[in-house]
ModelCIF file with pLDDT and N, C-alpha, C, O atoms, coordinates in Angstrom:
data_MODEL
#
_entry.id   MODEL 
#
_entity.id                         1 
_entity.type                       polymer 
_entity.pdbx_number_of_molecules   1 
#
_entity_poly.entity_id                      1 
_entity_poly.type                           'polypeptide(L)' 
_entity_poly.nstd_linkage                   no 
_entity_poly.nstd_monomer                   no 
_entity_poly.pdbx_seq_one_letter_code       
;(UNK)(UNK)(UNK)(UNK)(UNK)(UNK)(UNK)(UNK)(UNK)(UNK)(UNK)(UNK)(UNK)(UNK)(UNK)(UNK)
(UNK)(UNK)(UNK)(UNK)(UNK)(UNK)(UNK)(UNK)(UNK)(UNK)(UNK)(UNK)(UNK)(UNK)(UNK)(UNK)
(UNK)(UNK)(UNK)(UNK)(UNK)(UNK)(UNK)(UNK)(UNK)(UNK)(UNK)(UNK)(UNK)(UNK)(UNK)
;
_entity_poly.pdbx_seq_one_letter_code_can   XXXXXXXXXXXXXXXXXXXXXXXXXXXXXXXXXXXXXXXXXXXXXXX 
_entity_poly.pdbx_strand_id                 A 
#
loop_
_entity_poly_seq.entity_id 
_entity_poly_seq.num 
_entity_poly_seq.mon_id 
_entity_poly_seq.hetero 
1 1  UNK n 
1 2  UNK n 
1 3  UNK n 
1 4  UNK n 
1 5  UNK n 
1 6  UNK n 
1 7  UNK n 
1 8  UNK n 
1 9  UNK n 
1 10 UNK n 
1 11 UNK n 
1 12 UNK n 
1 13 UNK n 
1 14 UNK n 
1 15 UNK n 
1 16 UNK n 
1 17 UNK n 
1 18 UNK n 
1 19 UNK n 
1 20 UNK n 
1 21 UNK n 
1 22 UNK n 
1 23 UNK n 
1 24 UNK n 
1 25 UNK n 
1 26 UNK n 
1 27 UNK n 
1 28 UNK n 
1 29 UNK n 
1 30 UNK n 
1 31 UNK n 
1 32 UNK n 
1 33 UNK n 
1 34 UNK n 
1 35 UNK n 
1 36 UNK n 
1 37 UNK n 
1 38 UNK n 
1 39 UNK n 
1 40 UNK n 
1 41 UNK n 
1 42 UNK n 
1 43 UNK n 
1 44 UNK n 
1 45 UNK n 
1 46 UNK n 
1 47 UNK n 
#
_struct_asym.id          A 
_struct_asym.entity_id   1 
#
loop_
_ma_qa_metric.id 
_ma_qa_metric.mode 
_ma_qa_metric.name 
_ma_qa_metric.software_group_id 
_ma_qa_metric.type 
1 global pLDDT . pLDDT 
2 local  pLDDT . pLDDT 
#
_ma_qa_metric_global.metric_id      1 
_ma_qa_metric_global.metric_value   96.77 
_ma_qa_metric_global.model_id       1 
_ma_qa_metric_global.ordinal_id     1 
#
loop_
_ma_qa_metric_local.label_asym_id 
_ma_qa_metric_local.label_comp_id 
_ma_qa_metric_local.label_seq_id 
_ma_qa_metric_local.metric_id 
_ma_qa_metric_local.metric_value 
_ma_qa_metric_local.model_id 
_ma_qa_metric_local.ordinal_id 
A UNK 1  2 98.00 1 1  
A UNK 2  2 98.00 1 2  
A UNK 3  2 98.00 1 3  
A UNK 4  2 98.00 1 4  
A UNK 5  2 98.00 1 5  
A UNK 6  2 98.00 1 6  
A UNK 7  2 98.00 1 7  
A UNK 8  2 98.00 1 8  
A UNK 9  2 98.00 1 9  
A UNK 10 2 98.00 1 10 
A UNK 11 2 98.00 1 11 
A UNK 12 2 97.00 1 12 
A UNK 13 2 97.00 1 13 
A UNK 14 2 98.00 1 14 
A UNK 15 2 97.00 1 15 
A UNK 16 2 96.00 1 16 
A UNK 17 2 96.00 1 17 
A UNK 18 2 96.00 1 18 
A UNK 19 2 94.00 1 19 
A UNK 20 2 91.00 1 20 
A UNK 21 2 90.00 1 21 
A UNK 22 2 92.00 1 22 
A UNK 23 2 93.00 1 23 
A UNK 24 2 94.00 1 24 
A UNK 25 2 96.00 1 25 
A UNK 26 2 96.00 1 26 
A UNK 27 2 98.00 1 27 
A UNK 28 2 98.00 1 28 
A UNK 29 2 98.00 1 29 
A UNK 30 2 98.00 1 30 
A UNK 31 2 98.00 1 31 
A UNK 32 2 98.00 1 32 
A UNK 33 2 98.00 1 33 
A UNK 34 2 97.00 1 34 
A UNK 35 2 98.00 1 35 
A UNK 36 2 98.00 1 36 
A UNK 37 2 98.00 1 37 
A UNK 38 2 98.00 1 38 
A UNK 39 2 98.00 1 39 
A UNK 40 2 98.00 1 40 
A UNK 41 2 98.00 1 41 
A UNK 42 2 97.00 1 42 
A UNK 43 2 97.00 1 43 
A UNK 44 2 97.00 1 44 
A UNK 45 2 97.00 1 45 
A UNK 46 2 96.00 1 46 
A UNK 47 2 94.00 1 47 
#
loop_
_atom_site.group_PDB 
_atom_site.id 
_atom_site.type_symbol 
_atom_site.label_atom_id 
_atom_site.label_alt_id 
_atom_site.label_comp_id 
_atom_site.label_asym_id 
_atom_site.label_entity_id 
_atom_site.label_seq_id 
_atom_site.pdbx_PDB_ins_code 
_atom_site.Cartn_x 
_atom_site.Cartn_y 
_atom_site.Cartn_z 
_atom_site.occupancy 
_atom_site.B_iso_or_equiv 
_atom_site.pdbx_formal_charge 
_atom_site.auth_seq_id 
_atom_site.auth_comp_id 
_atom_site.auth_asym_id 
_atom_site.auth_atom_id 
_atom_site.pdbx_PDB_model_num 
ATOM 1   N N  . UNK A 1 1  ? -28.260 18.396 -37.119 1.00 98.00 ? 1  UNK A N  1 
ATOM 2   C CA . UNK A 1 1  ? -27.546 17.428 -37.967 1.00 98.00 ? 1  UNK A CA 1 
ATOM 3   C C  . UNK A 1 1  ? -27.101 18.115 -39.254 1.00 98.00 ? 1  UNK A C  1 
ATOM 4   O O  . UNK A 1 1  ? -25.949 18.008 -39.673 1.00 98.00 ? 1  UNK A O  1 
ATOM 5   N N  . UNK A 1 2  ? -27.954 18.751 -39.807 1.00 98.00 ? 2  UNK A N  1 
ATOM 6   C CA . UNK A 1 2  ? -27.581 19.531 -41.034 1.00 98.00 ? 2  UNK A CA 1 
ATOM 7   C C  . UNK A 1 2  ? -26.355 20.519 -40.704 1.00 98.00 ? 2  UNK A C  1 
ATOM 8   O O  . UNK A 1 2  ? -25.361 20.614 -41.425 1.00 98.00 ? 2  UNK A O  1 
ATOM 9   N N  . UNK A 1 3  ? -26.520 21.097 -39.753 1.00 98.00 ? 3  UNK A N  1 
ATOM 10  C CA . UNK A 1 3  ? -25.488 21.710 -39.216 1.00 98.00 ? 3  UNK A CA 1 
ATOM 11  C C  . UNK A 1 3  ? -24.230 21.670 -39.016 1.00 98.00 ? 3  UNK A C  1 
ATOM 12  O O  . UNK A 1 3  ? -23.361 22.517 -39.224 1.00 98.00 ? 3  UNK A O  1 
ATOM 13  N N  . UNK A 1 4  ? -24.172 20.414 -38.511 1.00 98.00 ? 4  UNK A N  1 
ATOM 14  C CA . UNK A 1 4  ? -22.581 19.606 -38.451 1.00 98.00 ? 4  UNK A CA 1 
ATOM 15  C C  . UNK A 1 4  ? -22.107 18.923 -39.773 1.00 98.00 ? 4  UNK A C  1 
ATOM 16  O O  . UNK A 1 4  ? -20.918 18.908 -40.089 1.00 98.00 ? 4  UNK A O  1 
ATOM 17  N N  . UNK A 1 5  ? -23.506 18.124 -40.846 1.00 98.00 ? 5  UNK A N  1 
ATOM 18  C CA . UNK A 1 5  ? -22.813 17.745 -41.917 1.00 98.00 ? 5  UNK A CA 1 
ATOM 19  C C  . UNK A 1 5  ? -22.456 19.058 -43.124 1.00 98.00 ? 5  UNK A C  1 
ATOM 20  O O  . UNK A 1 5  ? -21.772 18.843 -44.125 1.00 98.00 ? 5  UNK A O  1 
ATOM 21  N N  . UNK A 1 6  ? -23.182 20.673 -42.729 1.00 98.00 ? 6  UNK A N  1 
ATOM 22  C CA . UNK A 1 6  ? -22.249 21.816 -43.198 1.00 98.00 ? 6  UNK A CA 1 
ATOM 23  C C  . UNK A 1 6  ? -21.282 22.002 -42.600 1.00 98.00 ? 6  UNK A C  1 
ATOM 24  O O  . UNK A 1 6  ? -20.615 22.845 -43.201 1.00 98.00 ? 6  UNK A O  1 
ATOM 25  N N  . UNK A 1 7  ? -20.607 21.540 -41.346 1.00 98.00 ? 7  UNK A N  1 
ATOM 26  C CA . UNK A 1 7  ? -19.423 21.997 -40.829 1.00 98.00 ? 7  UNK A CA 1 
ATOM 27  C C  . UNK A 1 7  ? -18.268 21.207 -41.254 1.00 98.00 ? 7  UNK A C  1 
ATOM 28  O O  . UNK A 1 7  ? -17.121 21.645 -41.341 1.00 98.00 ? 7  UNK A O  1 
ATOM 29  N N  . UNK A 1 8  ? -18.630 20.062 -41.503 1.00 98.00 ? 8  UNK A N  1 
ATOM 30  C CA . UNK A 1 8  ? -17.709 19.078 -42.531 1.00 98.00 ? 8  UNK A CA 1 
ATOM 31  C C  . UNK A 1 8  ? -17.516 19.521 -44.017 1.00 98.00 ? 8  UNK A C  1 
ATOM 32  O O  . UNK A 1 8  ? -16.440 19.665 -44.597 1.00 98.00 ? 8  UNK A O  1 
ATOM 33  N N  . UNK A 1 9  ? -18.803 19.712 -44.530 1.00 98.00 ? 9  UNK A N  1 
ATOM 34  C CA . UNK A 1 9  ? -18.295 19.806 -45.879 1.00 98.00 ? 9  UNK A CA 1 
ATOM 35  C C  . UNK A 1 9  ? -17.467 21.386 -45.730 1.00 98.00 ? 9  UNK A C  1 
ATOM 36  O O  . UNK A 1 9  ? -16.448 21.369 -46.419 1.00 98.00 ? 9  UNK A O  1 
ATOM 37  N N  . UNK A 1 10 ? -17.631 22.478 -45.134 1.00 98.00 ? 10 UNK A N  1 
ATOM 38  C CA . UNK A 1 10 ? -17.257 23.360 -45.241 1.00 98.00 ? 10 UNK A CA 1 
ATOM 39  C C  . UNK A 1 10 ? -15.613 23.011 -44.892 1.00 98.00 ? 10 UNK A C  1 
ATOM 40  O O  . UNK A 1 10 ? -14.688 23.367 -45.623 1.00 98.00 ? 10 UNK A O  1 
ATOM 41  N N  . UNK A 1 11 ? -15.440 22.191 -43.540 1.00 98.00 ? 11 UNK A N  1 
ATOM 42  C CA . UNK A 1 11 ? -13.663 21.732 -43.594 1.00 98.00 ? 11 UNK A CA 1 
ATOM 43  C C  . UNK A 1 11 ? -12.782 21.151 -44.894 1.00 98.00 ? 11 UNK A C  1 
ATOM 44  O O  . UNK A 1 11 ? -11.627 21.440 -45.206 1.00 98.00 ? 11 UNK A O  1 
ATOM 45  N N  . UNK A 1 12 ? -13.920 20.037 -45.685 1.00 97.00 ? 12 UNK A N  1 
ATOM 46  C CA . UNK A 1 12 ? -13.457 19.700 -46.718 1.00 97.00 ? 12 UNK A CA 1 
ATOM 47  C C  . UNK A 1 12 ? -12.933 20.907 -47.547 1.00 97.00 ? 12 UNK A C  1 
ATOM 48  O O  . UNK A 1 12 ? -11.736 21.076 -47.781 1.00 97.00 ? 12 UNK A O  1 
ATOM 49  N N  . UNK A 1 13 ? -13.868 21.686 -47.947 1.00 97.00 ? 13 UNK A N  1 
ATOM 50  C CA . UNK A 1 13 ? -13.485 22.273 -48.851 1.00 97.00 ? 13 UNK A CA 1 
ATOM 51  C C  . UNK A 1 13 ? -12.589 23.172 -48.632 1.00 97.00 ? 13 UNK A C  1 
ATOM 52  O O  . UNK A 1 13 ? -12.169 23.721 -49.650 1.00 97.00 ? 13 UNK A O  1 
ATOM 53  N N  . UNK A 1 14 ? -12.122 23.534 -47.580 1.00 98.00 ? 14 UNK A N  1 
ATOM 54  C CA . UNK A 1 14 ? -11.452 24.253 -47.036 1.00 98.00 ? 14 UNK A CA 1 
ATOM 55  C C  . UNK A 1 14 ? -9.460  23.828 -47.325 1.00 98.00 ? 14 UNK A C  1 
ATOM 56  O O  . UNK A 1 14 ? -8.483  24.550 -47.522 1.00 98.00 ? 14 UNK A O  1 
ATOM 57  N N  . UNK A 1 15 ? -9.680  22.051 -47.183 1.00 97.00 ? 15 UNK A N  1 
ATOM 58  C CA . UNK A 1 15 ? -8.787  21.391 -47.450 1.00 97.00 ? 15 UNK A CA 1 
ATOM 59  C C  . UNK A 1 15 ? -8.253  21.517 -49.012 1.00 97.00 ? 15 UNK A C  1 
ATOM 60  O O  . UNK A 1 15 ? -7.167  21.796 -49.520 1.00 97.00 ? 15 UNK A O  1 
ATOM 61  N N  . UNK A 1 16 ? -9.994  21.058 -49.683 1.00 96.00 ? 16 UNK A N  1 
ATOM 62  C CA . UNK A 1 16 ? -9.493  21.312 -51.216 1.00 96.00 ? 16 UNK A CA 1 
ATOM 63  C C  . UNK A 1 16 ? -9.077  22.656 -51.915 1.00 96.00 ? 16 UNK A C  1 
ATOM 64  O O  . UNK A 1 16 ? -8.698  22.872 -53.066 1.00 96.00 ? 16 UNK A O  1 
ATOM 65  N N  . UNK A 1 17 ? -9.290  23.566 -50.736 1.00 96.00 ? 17 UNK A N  1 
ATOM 66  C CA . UNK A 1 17 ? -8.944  24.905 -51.720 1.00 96.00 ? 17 UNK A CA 1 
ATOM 67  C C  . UNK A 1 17 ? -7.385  25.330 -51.337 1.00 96.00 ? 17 UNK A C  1 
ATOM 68  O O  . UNK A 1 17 ? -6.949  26.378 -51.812 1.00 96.00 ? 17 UNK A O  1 
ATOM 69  N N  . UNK A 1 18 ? -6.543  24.511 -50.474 1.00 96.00 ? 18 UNK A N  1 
ATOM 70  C CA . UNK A 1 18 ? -5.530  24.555 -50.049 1.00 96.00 ? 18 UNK A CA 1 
ATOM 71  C C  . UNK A 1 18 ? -4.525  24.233 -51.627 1.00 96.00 ? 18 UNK A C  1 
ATOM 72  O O  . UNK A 1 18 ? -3.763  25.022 -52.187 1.00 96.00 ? 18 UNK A O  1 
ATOM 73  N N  . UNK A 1 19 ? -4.825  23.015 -51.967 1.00 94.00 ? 19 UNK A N  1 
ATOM 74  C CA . UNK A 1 19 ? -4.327  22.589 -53.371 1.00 94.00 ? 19 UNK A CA 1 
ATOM 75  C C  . UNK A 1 19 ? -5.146  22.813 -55.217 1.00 94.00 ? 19 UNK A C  1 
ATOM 76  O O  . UNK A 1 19 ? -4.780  22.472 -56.342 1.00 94.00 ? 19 UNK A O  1 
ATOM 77  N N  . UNK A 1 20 ? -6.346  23.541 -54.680 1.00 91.00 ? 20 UNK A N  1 
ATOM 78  C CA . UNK A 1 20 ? -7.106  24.018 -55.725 1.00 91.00 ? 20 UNK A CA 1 
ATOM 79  C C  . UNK A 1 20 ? -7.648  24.903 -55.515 1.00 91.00 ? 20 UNK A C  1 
ATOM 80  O O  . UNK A 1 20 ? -7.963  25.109 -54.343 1.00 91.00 ? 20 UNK A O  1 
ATOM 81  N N  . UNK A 1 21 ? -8.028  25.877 -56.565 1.00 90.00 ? 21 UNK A N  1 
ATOM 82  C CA . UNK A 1 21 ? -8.809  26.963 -56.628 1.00 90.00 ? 21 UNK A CA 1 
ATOM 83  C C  . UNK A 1 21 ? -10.386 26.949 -56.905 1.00 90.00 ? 21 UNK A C  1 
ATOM 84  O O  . UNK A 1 21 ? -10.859 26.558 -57.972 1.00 90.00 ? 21 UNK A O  1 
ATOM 85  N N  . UNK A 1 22 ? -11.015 27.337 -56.014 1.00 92.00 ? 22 UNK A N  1 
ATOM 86  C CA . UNK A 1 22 ? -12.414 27.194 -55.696 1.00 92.00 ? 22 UNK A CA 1 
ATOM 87  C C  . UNK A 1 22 ? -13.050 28.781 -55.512 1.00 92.00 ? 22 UNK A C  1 
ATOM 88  O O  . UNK A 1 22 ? -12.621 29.822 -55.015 1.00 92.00 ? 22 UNK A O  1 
ATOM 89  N N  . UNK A 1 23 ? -14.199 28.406 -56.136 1.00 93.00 ? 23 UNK A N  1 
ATOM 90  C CA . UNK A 1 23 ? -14.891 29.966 -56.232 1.00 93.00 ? 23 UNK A CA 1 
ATOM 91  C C  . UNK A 1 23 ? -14.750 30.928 -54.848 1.00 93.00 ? 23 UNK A C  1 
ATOM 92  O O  . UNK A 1 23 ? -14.400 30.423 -53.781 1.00 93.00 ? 23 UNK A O  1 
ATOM 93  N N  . UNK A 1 24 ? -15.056 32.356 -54.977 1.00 94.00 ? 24 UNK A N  1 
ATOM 94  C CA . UNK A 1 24 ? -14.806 32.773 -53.635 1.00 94.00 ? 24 UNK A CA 1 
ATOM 95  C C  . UNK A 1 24 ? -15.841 32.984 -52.600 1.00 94.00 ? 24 UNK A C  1 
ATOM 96  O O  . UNK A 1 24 ? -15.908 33.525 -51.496 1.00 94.00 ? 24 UNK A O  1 
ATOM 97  N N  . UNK A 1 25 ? -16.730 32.249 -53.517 1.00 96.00 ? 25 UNK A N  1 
ATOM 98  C CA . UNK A 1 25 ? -18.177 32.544 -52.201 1.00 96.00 ? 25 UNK A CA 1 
ATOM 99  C C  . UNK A 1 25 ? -18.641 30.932 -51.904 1.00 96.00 ? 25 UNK A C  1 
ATOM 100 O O  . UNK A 1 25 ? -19.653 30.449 -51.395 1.00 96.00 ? 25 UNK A O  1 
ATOM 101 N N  . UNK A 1 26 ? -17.488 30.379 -52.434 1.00 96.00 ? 26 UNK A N  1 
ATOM 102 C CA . UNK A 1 26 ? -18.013 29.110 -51.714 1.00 96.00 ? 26 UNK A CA 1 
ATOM 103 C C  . UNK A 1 26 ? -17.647 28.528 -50.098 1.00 96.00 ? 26 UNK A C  1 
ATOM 104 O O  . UNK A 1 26 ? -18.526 27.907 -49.500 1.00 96.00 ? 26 UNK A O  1 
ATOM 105 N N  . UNK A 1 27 ? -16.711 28.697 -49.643 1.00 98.00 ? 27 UNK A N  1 
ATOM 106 C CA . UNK A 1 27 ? -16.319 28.643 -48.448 1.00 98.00 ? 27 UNK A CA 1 
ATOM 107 C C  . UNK A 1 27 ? -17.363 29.630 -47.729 1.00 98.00 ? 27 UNK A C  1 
ATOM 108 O O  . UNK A 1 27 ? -18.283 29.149 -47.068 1.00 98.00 ? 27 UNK A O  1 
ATOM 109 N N  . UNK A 1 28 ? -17.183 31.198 -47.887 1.00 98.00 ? 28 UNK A N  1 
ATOM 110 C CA . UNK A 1 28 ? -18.222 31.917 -47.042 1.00 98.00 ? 28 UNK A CA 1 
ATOM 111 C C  . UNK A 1 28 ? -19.739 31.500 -46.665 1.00 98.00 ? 28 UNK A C  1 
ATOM 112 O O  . UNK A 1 28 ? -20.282 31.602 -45.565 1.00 98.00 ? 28 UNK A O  1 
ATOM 113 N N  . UNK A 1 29 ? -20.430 30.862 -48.219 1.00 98.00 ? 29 UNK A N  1 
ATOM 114 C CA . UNK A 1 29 ? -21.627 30.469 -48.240 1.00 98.00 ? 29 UNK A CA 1 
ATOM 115 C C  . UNK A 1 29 ? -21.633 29.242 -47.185 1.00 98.00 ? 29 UNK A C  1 
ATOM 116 O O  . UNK A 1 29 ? -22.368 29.099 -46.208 1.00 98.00 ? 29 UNK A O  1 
ATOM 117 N N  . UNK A 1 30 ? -20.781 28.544 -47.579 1.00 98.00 ? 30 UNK A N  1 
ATOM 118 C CA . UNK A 1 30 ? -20.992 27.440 -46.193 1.00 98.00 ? 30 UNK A CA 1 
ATOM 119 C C  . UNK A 1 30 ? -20.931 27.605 -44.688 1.00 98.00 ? 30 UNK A C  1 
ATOM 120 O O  . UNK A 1 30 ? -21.384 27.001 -43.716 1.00 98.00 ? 30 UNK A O  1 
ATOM 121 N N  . UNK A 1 31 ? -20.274 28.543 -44.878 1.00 98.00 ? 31 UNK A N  1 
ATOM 122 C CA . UNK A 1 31 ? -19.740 29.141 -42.891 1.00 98.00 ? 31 UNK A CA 1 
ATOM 123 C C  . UNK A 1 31 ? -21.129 29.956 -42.693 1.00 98.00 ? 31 UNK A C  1 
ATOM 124 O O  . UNK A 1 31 ? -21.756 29.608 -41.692 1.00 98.00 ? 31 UNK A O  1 
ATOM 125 N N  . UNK A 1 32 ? -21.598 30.775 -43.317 1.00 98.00 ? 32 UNK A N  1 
ATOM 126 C CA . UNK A 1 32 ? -23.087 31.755 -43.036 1.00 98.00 ? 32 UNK A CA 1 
ATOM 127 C C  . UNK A 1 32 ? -23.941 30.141 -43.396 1.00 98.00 ? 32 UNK A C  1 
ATOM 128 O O  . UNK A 1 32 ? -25.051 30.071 -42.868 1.00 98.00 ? 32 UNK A O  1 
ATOM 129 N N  . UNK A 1 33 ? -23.652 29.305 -43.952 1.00 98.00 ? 33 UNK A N  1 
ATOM 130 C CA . UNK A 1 33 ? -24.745 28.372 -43.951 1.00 98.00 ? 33 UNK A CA 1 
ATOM 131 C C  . UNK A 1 33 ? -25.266 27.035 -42.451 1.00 98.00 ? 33 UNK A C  1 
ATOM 132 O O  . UNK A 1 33 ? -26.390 26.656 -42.121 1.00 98.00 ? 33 UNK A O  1 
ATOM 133 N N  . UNK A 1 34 ? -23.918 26.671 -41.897 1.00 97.00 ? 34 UNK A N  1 
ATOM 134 C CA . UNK A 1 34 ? -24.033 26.596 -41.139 1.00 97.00 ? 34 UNK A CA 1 
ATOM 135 C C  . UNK A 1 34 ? -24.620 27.095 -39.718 1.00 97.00 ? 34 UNK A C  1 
ATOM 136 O O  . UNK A 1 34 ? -25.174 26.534 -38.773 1.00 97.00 ? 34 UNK A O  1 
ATOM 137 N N  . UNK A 1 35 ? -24.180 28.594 -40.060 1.00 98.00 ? 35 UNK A N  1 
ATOM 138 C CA . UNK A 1 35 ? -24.755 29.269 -38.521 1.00 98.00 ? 35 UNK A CA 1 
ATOM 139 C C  . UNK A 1 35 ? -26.055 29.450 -38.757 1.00 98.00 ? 35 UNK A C  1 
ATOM 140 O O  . UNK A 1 35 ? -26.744 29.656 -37.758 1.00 98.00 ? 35 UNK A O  1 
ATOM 141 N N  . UNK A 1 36 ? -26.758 29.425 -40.131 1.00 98.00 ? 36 UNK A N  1 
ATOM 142 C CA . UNK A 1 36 ? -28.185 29.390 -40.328 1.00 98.00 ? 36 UNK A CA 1 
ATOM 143 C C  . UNK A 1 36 ? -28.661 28.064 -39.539 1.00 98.00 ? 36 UNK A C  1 
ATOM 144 O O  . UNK A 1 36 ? -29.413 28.335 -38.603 1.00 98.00 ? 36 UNK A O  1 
ATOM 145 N N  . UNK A 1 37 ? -28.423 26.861 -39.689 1.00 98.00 ? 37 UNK A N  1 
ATOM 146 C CA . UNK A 1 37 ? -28.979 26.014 -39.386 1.00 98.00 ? 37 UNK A CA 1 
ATOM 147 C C  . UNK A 1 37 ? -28.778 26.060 -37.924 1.00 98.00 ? 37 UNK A C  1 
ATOM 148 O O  . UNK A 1 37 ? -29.573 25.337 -37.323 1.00 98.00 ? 37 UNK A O  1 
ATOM 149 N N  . UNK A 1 38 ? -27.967 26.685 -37.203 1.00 98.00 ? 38 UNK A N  1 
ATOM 150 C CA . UNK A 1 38 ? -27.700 26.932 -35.611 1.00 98.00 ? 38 UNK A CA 1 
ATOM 151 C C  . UNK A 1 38 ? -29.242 27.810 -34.935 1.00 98.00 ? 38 UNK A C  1 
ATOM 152 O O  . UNK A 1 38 ? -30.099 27.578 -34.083 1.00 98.00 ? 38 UNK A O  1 
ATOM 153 N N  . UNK A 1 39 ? -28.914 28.901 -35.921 1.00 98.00 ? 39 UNK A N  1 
ATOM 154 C CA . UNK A 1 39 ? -30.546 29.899 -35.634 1.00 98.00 ? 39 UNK A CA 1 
ATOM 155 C C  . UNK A 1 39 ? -31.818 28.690 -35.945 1.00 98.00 ? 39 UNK A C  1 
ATOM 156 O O  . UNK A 1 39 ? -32.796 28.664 -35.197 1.00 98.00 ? 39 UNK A O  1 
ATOM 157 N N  . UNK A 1 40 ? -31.691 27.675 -37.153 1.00 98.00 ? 40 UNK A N  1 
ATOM 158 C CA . UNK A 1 40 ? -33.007 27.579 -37.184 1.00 98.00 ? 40 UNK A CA 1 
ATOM 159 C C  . UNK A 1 40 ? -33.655 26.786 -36.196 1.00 98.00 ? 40 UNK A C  1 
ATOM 160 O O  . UNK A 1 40 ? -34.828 26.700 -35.833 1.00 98.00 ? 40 UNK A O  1 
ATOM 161 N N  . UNK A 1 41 ? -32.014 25.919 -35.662 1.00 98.00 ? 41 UNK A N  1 
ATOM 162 C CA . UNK A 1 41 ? -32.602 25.130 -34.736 1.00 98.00 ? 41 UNK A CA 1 
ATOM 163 C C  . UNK A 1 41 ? -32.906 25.589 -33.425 1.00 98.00 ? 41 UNK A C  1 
ATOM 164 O O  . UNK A 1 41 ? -33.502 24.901 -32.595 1.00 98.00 ? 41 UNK A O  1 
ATOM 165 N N  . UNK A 1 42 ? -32.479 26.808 -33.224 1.00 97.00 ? 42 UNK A N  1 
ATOM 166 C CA . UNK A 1 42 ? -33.190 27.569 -32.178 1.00 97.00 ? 42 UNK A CA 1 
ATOM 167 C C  . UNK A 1 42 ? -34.665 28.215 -32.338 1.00 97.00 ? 42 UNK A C  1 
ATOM 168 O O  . UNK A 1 42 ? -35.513 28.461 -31.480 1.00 97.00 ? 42 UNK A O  1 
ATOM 169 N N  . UNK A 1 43 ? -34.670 28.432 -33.954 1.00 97.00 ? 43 UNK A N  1 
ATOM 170 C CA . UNK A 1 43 ? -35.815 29.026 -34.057 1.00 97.00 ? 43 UNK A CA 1 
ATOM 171 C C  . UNK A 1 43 ? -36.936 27.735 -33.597 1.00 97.00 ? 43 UNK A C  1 
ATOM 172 O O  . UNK A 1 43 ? -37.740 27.664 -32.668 1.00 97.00 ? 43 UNK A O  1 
ATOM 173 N N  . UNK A 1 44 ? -36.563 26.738 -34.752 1.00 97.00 ? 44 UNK A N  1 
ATOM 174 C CA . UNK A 1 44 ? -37.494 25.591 -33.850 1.00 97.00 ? 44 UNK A CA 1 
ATOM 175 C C  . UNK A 1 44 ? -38.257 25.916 -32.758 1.00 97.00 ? 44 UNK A C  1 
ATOM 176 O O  . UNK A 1 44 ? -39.340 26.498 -32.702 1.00 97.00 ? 44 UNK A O  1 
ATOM 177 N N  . UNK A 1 45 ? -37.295 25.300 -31.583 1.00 97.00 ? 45 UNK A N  1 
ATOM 178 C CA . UNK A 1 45 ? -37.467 24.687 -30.618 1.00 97.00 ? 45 UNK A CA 1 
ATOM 179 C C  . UNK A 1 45 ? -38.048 25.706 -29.598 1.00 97.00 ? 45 UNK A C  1 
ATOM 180 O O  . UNK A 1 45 ? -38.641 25.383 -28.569 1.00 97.00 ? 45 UNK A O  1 
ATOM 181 N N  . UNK A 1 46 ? -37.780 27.095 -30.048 1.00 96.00 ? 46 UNK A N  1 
ATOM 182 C CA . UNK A 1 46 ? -38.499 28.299 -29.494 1.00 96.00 ? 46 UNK A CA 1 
ATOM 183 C C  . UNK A 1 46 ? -40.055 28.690 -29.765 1.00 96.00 ? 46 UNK A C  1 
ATOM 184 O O  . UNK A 1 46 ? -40.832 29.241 -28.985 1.00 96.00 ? 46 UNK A O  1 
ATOM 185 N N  . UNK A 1 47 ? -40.302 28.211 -31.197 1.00 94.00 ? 47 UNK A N  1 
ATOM 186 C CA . UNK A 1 47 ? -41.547 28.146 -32.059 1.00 94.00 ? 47 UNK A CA 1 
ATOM 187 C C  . UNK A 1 47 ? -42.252 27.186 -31.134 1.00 94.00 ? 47 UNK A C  1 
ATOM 188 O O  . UNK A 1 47 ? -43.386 26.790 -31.403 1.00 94.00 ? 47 UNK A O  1 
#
């Protein structure tokens, strides 16, 4: 779940940086943040 509500906010912002300027590690941080929550939920369920 965390996962998908980073894959949204990461589209949002993606939208807002189309018409605004947004820091440059903010988009990246969200895309590596997402795939974290992909690993953890593997880590989980492997644990």
């Amino acid at each position: 779940v965390a996962r998908t509500v980073c894959r949204r906010a990461e589209r949002l912002c993606c939208s807002l940086a189309e018409t605004e300027v947004l820091p440059e590690t903010l988009i990246p941080y969200l895309n590596r943040l997402n795939d974290y929550f992909f690993i953890l939920a593997r880590y989980f369920n492997h644990h």
